[in-house]
N, C-alpha and C. Protein backbone atom coordinates (compact mmCIF):
# COMPACT_ATOMS: atom_id res chain seq x y z
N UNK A 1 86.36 48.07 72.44
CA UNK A 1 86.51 49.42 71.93
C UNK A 1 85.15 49.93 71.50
N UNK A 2 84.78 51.35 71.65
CA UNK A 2 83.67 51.86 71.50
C UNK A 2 83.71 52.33 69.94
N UNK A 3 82.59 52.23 69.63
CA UNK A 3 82.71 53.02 68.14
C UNK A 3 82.42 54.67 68.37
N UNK A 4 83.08 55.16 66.99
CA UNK A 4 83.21 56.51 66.91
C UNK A 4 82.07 56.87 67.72
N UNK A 5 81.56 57.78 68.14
CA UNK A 5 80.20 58.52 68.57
C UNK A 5 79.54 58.21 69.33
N UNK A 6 80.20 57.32 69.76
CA UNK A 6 79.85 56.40 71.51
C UNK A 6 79.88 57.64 72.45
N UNK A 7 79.11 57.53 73.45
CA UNK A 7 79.25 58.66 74.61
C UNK A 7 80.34 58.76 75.19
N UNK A 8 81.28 57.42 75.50
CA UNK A 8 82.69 56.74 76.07
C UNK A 8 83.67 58.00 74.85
N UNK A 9 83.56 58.44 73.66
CA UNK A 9 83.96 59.45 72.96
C UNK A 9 84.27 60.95 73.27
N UNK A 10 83.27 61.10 73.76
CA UNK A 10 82.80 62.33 74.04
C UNK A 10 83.09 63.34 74.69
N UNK A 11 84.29 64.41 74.59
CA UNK A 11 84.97 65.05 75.61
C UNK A 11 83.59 65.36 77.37
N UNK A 12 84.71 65.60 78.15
CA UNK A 12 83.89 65.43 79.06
C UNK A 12 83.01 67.28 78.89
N UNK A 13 83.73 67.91 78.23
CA UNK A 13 82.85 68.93 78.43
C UNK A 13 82.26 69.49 76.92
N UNK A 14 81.51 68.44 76.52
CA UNK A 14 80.71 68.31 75.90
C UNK A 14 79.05 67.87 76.16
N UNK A 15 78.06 67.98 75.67
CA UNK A 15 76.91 67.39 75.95
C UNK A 15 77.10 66.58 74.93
N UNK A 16 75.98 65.06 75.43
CA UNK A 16 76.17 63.82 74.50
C UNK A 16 75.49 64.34 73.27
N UNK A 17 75.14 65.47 72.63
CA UNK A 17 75.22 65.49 71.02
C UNK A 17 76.26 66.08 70.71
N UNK A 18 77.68 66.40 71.32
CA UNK A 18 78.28 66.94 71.07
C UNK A 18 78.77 68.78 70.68
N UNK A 19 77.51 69.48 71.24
CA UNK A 19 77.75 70.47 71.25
C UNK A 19 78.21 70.92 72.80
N UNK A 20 79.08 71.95 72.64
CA UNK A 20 79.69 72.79 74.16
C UNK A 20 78.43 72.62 75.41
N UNK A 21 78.48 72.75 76.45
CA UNK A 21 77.81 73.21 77.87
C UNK A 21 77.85 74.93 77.20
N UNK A 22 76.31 75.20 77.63
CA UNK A 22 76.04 76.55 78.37
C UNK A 22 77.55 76.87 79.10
N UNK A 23 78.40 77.86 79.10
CA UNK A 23 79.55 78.72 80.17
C UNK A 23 78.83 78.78 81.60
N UNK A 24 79.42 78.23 82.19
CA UNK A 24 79.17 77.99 83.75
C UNK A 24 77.94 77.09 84.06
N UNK A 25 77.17 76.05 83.43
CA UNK A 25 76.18 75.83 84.10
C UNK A 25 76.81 74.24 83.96
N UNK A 26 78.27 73.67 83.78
CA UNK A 26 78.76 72.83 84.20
C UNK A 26 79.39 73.11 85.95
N UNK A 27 79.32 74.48 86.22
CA UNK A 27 79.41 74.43 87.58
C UNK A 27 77.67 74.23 88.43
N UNK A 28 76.82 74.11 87.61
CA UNK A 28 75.40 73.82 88.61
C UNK A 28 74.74 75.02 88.40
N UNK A 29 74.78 75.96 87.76
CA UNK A 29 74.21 77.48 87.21
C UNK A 29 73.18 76.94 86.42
N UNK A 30 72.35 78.24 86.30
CA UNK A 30 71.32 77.88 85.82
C UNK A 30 71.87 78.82 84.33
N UNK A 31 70.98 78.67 83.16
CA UNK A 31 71.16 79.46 82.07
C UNK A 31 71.23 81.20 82.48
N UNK A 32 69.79 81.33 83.12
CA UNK A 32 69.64 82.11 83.51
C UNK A 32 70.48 83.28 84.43
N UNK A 33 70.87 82.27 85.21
CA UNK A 33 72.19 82.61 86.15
C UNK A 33 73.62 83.34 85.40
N UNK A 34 73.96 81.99 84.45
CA UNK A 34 74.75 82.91 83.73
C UNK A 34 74.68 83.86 82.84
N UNK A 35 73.65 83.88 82.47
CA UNK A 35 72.96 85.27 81.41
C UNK A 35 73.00 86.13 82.22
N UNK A 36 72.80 86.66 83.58
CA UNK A 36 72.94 87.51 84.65
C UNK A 36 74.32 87.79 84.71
N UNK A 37 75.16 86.69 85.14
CA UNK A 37 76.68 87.28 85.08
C UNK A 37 77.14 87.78 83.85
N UNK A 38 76.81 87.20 82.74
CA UNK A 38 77.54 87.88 82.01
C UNK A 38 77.25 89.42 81.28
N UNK A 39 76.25 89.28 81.87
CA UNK A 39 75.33 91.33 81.75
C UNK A 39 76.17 91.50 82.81
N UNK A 40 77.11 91.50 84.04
CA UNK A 40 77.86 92.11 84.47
C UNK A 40 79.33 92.33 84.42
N UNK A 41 79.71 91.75 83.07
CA UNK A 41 80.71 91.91 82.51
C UNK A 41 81.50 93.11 81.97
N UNK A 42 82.70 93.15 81.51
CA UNK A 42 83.36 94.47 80.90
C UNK A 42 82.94 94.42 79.46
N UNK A 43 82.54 95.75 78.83
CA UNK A 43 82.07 95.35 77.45
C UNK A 43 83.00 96.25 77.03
N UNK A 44 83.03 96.39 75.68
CA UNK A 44 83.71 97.96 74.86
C UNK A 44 82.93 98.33 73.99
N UNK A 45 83.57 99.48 73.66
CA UNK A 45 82.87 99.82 72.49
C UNK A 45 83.93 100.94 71.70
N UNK A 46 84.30 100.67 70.47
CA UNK A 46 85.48 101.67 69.72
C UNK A 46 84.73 103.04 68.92
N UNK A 47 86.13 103.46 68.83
CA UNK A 47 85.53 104.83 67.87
C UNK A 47 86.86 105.31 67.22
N UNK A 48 86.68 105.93 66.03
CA UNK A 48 87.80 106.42 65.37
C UNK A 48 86.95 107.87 65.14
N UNK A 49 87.85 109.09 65.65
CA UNK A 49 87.33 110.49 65.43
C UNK A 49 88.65 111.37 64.24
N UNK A 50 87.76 111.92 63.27
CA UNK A 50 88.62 112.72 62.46
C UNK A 50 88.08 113.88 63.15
N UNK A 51 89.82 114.51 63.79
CA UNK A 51 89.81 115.37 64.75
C UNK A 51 90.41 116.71 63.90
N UNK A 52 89.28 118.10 63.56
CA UNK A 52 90.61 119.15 62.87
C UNK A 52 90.99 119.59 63.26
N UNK A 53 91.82 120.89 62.97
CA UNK A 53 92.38 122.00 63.65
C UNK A 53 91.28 122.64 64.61
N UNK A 54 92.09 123.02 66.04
CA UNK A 54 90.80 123.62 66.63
C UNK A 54 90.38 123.00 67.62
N UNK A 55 89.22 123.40 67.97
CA UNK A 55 88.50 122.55 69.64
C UNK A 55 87.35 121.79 68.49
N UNK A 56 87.11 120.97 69.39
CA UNK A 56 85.89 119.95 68.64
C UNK A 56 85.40 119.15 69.69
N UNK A 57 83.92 119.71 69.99
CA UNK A 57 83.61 118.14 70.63
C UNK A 57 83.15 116.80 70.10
N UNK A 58 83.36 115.96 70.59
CA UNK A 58 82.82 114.18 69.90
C UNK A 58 81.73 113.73 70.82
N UNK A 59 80.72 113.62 70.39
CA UNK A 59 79.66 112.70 72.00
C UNK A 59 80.00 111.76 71.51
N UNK A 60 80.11 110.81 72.95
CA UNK A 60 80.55 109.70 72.34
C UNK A 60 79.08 108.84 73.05
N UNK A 61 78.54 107.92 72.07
CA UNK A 61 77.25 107.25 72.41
C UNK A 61 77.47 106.03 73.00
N UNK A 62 76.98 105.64 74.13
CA UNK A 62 77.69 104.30 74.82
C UNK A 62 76.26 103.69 75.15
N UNK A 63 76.24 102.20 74.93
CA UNK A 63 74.85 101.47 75.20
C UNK A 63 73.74 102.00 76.14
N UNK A 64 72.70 101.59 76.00
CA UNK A 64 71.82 102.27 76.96
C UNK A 64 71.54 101.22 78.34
N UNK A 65 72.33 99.85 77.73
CA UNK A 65 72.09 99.60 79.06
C UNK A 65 73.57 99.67 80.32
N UNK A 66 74.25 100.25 79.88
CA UNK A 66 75.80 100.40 80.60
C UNK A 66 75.13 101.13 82.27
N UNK A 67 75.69 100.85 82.90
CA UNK A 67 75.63 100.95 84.29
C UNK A 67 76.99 101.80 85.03
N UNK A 68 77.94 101.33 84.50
CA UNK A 68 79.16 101.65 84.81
C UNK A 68 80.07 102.41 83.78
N UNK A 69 80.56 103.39 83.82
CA UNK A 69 81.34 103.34 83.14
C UNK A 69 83.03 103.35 83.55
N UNK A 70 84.13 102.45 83.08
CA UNK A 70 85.18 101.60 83.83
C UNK A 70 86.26 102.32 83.33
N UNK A 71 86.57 102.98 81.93
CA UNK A 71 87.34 103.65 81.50
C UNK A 71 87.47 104.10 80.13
N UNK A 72 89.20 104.22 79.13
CA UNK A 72 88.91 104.30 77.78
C UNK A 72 90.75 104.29 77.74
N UNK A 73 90.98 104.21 76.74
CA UNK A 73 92.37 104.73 75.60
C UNK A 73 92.35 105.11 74.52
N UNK A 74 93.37 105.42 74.53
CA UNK A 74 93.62 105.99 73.29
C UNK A 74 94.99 105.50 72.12
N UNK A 75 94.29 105.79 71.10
CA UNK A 75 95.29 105.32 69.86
C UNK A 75 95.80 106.07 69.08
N UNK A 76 96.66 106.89 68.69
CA UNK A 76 96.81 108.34 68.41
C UNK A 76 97.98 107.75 67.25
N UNK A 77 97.62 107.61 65.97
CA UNK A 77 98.87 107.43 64.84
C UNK A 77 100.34 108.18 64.55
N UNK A 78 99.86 109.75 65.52
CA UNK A 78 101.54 110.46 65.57
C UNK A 78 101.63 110.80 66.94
N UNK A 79 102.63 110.44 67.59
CA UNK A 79 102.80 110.72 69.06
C UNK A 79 103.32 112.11 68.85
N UNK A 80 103.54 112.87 68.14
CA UNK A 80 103.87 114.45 68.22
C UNK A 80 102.57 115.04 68.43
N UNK A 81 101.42 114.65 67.76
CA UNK A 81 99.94 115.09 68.15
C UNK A 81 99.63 115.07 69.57
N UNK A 82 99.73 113.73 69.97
CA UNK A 82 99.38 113.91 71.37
C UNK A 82 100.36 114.56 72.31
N UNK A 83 101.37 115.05 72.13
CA UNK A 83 102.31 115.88 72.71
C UNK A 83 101.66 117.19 72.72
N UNK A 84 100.87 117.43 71.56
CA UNK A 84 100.10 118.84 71.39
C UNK A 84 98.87 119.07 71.51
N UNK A 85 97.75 118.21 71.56
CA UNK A 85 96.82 118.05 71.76
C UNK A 85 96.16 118.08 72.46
N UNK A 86 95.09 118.49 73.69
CA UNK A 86 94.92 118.11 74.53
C UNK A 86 93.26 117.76 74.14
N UNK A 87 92.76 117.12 75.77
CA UNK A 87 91.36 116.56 75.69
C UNK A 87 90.74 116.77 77.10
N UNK A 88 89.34 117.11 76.59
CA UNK A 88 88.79 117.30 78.08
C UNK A 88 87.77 116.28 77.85
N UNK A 89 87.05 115.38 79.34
CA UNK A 89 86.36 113.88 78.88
C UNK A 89 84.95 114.40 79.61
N UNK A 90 84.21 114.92 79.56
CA UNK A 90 82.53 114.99 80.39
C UNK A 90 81.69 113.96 80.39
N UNK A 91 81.25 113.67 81.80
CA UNK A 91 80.31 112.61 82.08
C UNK A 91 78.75 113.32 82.54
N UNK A 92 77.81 113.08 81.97
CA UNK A 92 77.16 113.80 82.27
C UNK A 92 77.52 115.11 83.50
N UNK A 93 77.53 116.13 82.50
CA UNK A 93 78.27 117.10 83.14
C UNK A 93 79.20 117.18 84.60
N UNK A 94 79.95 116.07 84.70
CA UNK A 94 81.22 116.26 85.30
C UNK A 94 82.43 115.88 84.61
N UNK A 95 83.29 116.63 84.58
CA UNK A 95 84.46 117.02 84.06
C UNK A 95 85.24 116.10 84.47
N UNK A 96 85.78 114.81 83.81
CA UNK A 96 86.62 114.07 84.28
C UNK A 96 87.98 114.14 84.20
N UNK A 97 88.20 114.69 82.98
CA UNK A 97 89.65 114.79 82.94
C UNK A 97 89.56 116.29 82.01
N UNK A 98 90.27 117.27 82.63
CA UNK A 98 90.18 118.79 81.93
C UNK A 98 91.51 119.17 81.48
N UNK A 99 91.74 119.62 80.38
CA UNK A 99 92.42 119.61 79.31
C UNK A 99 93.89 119.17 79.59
N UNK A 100 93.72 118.05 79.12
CA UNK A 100 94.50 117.14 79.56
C UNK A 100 95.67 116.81 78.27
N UNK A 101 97.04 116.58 78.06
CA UNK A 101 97.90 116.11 76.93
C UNK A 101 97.13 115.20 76.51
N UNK A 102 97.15 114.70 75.47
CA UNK A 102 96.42 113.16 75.08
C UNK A 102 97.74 112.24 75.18
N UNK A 103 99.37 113.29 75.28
CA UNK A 103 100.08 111.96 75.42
C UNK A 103 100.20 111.11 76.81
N UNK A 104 99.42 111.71 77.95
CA UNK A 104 99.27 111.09 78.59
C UNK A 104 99.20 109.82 79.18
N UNK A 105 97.66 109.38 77.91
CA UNK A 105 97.02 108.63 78.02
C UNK A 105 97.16 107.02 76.73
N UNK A 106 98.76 107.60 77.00
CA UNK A 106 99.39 106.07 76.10
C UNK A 106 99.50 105.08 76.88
N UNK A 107 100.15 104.41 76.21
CA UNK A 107 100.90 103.24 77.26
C UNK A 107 101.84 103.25 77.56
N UNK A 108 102.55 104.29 77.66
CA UNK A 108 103.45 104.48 78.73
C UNK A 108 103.99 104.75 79.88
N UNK A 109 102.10 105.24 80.04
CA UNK A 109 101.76 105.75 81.74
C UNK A 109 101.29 104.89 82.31
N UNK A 110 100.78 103.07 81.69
CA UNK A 110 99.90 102.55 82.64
C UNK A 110 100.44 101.05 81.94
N UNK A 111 100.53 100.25 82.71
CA UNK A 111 100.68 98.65 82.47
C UNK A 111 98.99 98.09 82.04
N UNK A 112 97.95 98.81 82.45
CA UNK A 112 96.73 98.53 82.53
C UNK A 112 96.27 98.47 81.02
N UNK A 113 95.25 98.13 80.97
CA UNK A 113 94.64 97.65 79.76
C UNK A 113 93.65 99.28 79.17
N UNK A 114 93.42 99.82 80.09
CA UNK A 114 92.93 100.92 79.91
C UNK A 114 93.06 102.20 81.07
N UNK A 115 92.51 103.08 81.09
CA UNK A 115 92.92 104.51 82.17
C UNK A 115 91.11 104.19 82.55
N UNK A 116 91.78 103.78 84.13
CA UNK A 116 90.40 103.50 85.13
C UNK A 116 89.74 105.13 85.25
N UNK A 117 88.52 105.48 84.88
CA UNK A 117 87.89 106.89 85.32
C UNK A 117 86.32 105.85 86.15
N UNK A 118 86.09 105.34 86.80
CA UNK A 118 84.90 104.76 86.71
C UNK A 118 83.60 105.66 87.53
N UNK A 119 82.76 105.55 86.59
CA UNK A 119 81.45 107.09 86.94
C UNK A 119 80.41 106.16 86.88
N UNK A 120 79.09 106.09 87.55
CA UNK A 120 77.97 105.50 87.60
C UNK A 120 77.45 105.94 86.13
N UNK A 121 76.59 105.14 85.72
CA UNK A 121 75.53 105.49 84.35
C UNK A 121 74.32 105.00 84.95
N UNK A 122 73.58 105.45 83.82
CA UNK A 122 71.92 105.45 84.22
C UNK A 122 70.95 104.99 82.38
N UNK A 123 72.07 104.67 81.69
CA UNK A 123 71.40 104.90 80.49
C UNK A 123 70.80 105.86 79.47
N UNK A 124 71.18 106.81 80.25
CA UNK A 124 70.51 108.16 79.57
C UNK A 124 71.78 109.06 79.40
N UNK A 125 72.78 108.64 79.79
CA UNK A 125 74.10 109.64 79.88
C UNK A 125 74.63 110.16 78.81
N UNK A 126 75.51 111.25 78.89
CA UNK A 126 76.00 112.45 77.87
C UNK A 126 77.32 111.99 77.91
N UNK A 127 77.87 111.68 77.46
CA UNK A 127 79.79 111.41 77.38
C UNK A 127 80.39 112.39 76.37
N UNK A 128 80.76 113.14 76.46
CA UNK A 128 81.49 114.13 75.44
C UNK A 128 83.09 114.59 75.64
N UNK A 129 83.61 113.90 74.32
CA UNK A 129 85.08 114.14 74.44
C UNK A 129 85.54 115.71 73.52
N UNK A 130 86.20 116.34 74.15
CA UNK A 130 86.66 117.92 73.59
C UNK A 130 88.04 117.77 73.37
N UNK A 131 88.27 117.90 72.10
CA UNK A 131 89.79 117.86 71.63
C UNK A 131 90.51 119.18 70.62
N UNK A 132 91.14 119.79 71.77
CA UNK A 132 92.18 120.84 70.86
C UNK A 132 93.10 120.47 70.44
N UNK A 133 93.09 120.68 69.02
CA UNK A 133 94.55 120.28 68.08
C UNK A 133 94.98 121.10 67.02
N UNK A 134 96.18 121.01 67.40
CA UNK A 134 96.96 122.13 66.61
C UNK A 134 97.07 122.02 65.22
N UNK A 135 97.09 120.52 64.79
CA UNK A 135 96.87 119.55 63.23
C UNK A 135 95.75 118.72 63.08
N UNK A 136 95.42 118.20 62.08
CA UNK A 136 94.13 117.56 61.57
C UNK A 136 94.74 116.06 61.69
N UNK A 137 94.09 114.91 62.68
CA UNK A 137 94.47 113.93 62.52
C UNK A 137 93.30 112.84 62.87
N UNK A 138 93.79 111.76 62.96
CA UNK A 138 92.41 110.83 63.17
C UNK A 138 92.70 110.15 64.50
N UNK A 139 91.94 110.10 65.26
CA UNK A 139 92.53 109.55 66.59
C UNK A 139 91.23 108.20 66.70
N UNK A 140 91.57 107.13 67.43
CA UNK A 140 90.89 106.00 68.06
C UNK A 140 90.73 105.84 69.35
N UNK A 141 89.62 106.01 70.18
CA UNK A 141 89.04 105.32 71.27
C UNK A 141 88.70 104.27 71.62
N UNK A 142 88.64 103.66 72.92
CA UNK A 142 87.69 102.41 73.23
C UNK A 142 86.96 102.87 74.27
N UNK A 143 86.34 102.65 74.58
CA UNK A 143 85.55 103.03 75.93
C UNK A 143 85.46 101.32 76.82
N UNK A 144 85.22 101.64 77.68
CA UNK A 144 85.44 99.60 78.53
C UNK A 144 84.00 100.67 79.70
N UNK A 145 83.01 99.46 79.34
CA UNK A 145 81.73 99.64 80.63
C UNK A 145 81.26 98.34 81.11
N UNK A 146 80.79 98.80 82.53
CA UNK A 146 79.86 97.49 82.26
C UNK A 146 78.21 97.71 82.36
């Protein structure tokens, strides 16, 4: 029998001091390699907007190094709001979605994890959400890029 801390111990996906493998470079990756994939990953980023009576726009600020942008949802605390509400979404000045219900954009329209809009970025981009509402409420975003 080996004593405690024997290498014969040692889960196999472990390194012999016992800390984790680098993610993927037990498949033969280099660090580097996977530091590359995982900059091509889905990221998020949240927001909670106190929305009043009225039109309002929100810019919404998304990393500078995003490339993609993949989609967003929404979290709306009274579904009578988003029955009344609507939203228009601009990507550097193209109009992605124009005044649109926000109840739309529940989960009841999509099994998906979010509402796919996907628009190229450049890092320098304008994202601006416009929301008419008939009541003062607080609404939540995510945005999903990569």
């Amino acid at each position: 029998m080996m004593p405690p801390g024997s290498r014969k111990n040692i889960p196999p996906h472990l390194k012999p001091n016992g800390n984790p493998e680098f993610p993927g470079t037990q498949l033969g990756a280099t660090i580097e390699q996977v530091r590359s994939w995982i900059k091509k990953q889905k990221r998020a980023r949240g927001f909670a907007f106190d929305v009043p009576v009225g039109t309002t726009p929100f810019n919404i600020q998304i990393s500078g190094t995003a490339r993609i942008f993949l989609g967003f949802a929404f979290i709306q605390a009274d579904p009578d709001f988003a029955d009344q509400a609507t939203c228009t979404l601009t990507i550097n000045n193209e109009v992605v979605i124009e005044t649109t219900f926000m109840s739309f954009f529940n989960n009841t329209f999509t099994d998906e994890e979010y509402y796919s809009f996907p628009r190229p970025l450049d890092g320098t981009d304008s994202v601006t959400l416009q929301i008419v509402a008939p009541t003062a409420q607080q609404i939540r975003m995510i945005i999903y890029y990569i």
